[in-house]
Protein backbone atom coordinates (compact mmCIF):
# COMPACT_ATOMS: atom_id res chain seq x y z
CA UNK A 1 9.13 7.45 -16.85
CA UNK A 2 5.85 10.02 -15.86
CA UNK A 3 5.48 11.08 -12.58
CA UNK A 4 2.85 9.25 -11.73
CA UNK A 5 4.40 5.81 -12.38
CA UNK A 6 7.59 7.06 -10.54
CA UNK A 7 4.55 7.49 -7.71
CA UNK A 8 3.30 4.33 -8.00
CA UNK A 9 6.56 2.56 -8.14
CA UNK A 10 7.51 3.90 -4.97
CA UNK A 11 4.31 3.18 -3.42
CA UNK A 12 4.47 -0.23 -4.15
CA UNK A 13 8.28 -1.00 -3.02
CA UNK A 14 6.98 0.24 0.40
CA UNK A 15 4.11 -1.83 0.17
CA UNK A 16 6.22 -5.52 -0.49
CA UNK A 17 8.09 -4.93 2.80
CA UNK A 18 4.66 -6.68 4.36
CA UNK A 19 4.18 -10.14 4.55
CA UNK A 20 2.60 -11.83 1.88
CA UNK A 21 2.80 -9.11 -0.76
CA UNK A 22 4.49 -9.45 -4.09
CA UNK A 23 5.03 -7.39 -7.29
CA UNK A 24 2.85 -8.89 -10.42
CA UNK A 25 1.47 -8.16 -13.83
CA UNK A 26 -2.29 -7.96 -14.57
CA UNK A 27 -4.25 -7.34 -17.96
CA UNK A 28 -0.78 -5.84 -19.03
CA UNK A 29 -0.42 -3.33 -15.83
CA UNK A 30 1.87 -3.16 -13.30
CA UNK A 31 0.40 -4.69 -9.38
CA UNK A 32 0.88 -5.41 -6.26
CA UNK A 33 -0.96 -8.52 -4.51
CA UNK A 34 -1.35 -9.99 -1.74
CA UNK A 35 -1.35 -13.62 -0.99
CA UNK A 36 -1.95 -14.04 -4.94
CA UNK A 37 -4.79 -11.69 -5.15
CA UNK A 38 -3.98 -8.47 -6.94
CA UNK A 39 -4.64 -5.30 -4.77
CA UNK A 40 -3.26 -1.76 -6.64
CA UNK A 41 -1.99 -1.84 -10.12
CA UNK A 42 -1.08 1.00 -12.55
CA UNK A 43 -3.55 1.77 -15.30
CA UNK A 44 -3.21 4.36 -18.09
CA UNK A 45 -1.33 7.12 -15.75
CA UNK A 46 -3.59 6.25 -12.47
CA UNK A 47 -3.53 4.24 -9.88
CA UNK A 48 -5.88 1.94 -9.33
CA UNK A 49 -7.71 0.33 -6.02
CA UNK A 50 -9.66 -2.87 -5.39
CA UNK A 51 -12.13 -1.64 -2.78
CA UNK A 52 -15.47 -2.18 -0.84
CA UNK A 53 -17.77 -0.52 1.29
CA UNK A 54 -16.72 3.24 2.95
CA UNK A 55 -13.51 2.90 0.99
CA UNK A 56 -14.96 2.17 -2.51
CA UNK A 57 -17.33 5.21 -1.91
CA UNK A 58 -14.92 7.55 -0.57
CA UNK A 59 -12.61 6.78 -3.31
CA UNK A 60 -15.27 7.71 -5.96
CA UNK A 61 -15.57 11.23 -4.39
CA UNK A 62 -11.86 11.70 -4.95
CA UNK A 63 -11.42 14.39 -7.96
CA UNK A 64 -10.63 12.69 -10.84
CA UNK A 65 -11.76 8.85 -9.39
CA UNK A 66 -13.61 6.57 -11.89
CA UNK A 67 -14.14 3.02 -12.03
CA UNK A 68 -11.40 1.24 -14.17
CA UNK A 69 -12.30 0.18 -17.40
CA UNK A 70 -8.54 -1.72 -18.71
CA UNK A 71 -9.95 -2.61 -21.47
CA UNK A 72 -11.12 0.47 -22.49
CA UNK A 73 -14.36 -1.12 -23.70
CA UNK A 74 -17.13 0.27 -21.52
CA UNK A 75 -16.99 -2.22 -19.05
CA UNK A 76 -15.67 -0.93 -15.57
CA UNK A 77 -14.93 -3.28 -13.25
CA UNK A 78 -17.13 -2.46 -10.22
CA UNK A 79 -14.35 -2.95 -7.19
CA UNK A 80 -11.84 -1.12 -8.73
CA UNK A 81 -11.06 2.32 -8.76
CA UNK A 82 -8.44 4.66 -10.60
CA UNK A 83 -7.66 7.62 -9.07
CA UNK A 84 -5.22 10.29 -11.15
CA UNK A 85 -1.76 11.02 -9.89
CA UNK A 86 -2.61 14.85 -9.19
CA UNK A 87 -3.93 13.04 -6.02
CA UNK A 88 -1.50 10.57 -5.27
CA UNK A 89 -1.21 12.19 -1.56
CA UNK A 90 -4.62 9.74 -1.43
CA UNK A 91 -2.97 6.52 -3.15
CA UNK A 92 -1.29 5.47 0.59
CA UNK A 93 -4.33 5.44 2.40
CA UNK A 94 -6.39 3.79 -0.74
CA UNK A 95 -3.53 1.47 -0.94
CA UNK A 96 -4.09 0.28 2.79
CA UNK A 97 -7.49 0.41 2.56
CA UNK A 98 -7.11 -1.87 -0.33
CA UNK A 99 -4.67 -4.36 1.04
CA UNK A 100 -6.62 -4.88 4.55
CA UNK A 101 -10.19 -5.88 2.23
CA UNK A 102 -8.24 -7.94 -0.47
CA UNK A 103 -6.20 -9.39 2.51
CA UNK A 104 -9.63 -10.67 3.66
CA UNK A 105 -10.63 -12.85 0.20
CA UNK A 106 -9.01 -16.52 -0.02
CA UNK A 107 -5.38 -16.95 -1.34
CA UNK A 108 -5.11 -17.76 -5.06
């Protein structure tokens, strides 16, 4: 297993001691969601971040950030973000940044 999804992994077994937050599968990638809605996931080495606002825009300036594209077709989705794991000391704080707005949109 790389590094970066031994990062992840971790990062999301401390993140499904909250309430409401589960383990999942989207598009083929490893997530985390909460209350149905999918929140981090693992994407081609990175982590990736559903995010608004500050967050969304601070996560861009991160070296390395882009929007993720899972397809791989030219089409990034605009909330998310993948950030590499040469700066997973930044995944934590993305990851609660991420689970407080998803938290926010209705259950599915």
């Amino acid at each position: 297993m790389n590094e970066g999804r031994h990062l992840f992994d971790k990062l999301a077994e401390q993140l499904i001691a909250q309430p409401n937050v589960a383990r999942g599968v989207m598009f083929g990638m490893p997530i985390v969601k909460v209350n149905g809605n999918a929140f981090i996931g693992f994407n081609k080495g990175n982590a990736t971040f559903k995010l608004n606002g500050q967050g969304h825009a601070d996560a861009l300036h991160v070296n390395g950030a882009v929007l993720s594209d899972p397809s791989g077709r030219g089409r990034p989705m605009k909330e998310w973000v993948e950030i590499p794991p040469e700066e997973s000391s930044q995944w934590e704080k993305f990851a609660q940044l991420a689970l407080t707005y998803v938290s926010t949109l209705p259950p599915k």
